[in-house]
Protein backbone atom coordinates (compact mmCIF):
# COMPACT_ATOMS: atom_id res chain seq x y z
CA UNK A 1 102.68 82.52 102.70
CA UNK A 2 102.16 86.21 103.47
CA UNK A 3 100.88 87.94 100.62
CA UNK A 4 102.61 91.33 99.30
CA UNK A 5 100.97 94.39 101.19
CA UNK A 6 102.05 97.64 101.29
CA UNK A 7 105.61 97.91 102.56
CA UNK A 8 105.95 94.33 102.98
CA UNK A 9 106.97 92.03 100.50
CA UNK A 10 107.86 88.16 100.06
CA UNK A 11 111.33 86.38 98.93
CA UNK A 12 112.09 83.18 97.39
CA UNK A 13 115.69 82.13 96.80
CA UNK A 14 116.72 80.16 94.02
CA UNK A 15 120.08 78.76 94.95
CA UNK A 16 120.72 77.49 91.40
CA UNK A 17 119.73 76.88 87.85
CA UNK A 18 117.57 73.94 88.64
CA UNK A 19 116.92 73.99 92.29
CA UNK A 20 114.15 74.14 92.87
CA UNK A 21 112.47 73.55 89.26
CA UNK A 22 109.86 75.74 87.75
CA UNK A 23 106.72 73.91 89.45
CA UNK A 24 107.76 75.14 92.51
CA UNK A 25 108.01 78.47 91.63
CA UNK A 26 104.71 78.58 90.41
CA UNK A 27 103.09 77.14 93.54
CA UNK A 28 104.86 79.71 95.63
CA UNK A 29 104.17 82.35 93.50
CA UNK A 30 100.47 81.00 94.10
CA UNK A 31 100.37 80.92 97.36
CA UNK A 32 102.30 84.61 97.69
CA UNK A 33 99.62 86.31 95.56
CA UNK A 34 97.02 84.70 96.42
CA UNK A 35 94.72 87.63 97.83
CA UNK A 36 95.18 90.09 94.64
CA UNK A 37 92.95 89.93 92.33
CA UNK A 38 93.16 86.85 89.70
CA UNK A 39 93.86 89.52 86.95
CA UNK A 40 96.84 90.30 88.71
CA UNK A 41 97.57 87.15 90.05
CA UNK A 42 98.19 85.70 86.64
CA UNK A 43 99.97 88.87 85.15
CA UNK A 44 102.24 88.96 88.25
CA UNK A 45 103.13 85.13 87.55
CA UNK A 46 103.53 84.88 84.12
CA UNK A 47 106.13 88.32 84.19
CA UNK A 48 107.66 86.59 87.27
CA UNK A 49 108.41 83.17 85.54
CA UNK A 50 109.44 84.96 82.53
CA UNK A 51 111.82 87.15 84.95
CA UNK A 52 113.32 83.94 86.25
CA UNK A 53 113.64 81.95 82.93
CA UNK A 54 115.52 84.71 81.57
CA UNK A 55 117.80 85.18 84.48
CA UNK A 56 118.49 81.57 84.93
CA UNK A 57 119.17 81.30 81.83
CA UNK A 58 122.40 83.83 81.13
CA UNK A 59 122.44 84.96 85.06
CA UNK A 60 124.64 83.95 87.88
CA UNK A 61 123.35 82.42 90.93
CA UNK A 62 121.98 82.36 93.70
CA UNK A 63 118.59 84.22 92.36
CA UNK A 64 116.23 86.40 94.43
CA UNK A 65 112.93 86.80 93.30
CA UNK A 66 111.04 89.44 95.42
CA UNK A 67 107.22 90.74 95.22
CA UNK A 68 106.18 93.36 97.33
CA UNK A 69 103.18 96.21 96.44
CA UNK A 70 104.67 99.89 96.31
CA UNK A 71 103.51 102.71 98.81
CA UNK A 72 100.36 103.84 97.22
CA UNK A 73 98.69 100.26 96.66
CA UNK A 74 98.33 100.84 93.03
CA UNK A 75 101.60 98.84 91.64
CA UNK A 76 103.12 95.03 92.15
CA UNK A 77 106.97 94.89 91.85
CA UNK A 78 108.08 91.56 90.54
CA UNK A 79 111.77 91.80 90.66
CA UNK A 80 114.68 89.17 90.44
CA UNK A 81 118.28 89.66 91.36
CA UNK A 82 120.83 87.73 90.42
CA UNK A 83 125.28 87.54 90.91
CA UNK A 84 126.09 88.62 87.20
CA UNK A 85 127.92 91.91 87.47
CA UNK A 86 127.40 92.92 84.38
CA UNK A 87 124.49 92.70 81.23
CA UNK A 88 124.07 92.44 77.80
CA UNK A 89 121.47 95.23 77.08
CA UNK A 90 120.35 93.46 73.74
CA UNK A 91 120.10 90.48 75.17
CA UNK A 92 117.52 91.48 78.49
CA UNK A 93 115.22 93.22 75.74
CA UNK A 94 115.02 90.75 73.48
CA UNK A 95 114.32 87.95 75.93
CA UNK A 96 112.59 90.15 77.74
CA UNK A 97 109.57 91.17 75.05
CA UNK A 98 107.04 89.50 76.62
CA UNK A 99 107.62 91.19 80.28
CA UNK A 100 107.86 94.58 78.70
CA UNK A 101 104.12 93.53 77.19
CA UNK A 102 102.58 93.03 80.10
CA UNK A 103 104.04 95.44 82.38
CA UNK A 104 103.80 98.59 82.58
CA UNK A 105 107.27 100.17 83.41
CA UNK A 106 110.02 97.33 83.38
CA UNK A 107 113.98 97.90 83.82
CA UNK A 108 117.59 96.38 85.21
CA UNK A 109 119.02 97.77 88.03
CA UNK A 110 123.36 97.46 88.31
CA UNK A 111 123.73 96.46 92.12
CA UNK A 112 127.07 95.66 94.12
CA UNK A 113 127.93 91.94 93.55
CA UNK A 114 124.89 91.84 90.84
CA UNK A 115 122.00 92.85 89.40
CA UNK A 116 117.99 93.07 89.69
CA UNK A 117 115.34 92.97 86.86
CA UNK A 118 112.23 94.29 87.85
CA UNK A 119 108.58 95.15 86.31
CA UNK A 120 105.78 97.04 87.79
CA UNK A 121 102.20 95.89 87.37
CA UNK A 122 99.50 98.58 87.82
CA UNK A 123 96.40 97.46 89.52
CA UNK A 124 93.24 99.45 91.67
CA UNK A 125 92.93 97.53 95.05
CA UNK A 126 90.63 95.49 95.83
CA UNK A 127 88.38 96.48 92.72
CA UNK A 128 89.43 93.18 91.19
CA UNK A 129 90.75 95.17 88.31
CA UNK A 130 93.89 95.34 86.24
CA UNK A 131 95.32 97.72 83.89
CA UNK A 132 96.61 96.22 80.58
CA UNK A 133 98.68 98.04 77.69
CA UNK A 134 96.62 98.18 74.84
CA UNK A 135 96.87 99.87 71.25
CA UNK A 136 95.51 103.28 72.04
CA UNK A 137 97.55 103.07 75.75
CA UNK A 138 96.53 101.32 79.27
CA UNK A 139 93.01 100.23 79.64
CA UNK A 140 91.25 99.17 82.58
CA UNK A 141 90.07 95.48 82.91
């Protein structure tokens, strides 16, 4: 598997609620991060299977789950689209409290035929660090 670099990212498409079943997942999301740094790595999979739990759950499929790194280096995207044409804002924040913890900007995007939830991990390349929310704000790990 290619890992996410800049510009580039990697797809896996989950063509129903079951198929293929959360071990998987995890391996390819393994494989697909595997040179960021394990800080990341683990943040990155845990919002990811969180992302696709809650959109298997009350979303439509087929599902899309993308990673890619942004521009500048310094963020992971974690993102999942799915065929629901609408949401249920109360519902994607409540099921969605643990994502919004360990991100650091989260969010649903409305797209024709569907749409995407996405979170944004901060991290410093190749310093093998990771920034976390914390009680006074983001600290560096």
């Amino acid at each position: 598997m290619i890992p996410p670099q800049h510009g580039v990212g990697v797809i896996l498409v989950l063509p129903d609620y079951t198929d293929p079943p959360p071990r998987v997942v995890e391996t390819w999301l393994a494989d697909a991060l595997v040179d960021l740094p394990a800080p990341v790595r683990l943040q990155a999979a845990l919002v990811a299977l969180e992302l696709v739990s809650c959109t298997r759950g009350w979303g439509t499929a087929p599902f899309v789950v993308r990673l890619s790194v942004t521009g500048s280096g310094r963020a992971l995207i974690v993102s999942v689209t799915d065929g629901t044409p609408g949401y249920d804002a109360a519902t994607i924040g409540s099921d969605l409290l643990l994502v919004a913890g360990l991100s650091h900007t989260w969010g649903v995007e409305q797209r024709t035929g569907g749409r995407t939830l996405w979170a944004s991990i901060g991290f410093e390349p190749g310093s093998g660090n990771i920034r976390v929310p914390g009680p006074g704000g983001w600290t560096q790990w």
